[in-house]
Protein backbone atom coordinates (compact mmCIF):
# COMPACT_ATOMS: atom_id res chain seq x y z
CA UNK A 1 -9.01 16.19 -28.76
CA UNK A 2 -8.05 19.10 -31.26
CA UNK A 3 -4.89 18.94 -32.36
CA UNK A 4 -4.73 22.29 -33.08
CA UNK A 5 -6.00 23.38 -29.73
CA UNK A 6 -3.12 24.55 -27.60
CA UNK A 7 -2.31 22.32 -24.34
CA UNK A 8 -2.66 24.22 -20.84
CA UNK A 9 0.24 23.31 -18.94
CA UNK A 10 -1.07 23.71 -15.86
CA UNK A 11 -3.90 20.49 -16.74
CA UNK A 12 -1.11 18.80 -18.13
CA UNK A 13 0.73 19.14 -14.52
CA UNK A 14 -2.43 18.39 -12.64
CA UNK A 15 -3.07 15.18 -14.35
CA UNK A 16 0.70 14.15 -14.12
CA UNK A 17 0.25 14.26 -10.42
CA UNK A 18 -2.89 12.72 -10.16
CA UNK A 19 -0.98 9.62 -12.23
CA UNK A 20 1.49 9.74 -9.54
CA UNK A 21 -0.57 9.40 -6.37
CA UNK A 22 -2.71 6.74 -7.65
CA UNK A 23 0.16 5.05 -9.06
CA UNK A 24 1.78 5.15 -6.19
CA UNK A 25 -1.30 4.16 -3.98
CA UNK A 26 -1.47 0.86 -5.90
CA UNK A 27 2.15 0.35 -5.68
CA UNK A 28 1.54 0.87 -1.52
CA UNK A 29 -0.97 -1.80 -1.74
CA UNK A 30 1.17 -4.51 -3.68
CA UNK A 31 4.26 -4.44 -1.75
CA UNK A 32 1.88 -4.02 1.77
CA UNK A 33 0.39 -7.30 0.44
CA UNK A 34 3.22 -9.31 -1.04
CA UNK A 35 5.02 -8.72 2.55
CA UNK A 36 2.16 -10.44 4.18
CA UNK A 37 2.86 -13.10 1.80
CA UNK A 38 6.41 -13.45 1.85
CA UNK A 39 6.15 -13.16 6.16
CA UNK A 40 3.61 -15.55 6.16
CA UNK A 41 5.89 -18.44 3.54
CA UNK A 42 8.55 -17.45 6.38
CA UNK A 43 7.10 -18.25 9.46
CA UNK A 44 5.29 -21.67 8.02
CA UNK A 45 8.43 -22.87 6.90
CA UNK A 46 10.39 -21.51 10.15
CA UNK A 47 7.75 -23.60 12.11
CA UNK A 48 7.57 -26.59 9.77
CA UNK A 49 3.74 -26.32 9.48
CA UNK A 50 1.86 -28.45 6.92
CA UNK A 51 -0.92 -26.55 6.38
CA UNK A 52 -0.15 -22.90 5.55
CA UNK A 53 -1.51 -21.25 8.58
CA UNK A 54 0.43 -17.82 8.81
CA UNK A 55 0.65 -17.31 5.30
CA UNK A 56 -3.36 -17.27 4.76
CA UNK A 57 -3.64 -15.25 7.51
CA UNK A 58 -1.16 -12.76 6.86
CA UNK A 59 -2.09 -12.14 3.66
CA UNK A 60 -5.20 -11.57 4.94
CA UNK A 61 -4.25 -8.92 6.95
CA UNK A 62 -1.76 -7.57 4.51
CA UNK A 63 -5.03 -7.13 2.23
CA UNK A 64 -6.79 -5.18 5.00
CA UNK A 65 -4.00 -3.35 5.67
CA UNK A 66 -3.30 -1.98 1.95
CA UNK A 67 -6.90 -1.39 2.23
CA UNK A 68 -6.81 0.55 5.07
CA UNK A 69 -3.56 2.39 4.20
CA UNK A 70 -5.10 3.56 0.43
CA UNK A 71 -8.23 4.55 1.38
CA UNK A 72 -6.51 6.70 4.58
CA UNK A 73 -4.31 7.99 1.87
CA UNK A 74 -6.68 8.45 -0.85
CA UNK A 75 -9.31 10.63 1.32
CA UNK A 76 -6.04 12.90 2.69
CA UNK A 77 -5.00 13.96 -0.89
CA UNK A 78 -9.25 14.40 -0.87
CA UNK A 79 -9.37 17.09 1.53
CA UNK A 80 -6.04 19.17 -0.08
């Protein structure tokens, strides 16, 4: 980059906003996931289960569901 060439704002915007959404995709996915986790820890130790059933599986489907939800996402802000 030239740093005598002049900066278009309106790139500069564009690319701030891009940042955002995929920023804030990722940030969808984590917390989608970590409340899988956290549910999961909850309802094995509600139930008193040795082996960790809920908590592997609803992880599981918290990862599918982050999945699902940035992709859905993702190809919306796509078709704009």
């Amino acid at each position: 980059m030239d740093p005598r060439k002049p900066i278009d704002p309106q790139k500069a915007t564009r690319n701030l906003k891009e940042y955002a959404r995929y920023s804030n995709l990722g940030i969808q996915m984590i917390v989608v996931i970590l409340l899988g986790v956290y549910g999961g820890i909850q309802l094995d130790k509600w139930l008193d289960l040795k082996f960790p059933v809920f908590t592997v599986v609803l992880s599981f489907l918290g990862v599918i569901l982050g999945i699902y939800i940035g992709l859905k996402d993702f190809i919306r802000t796509k078709k704009k």
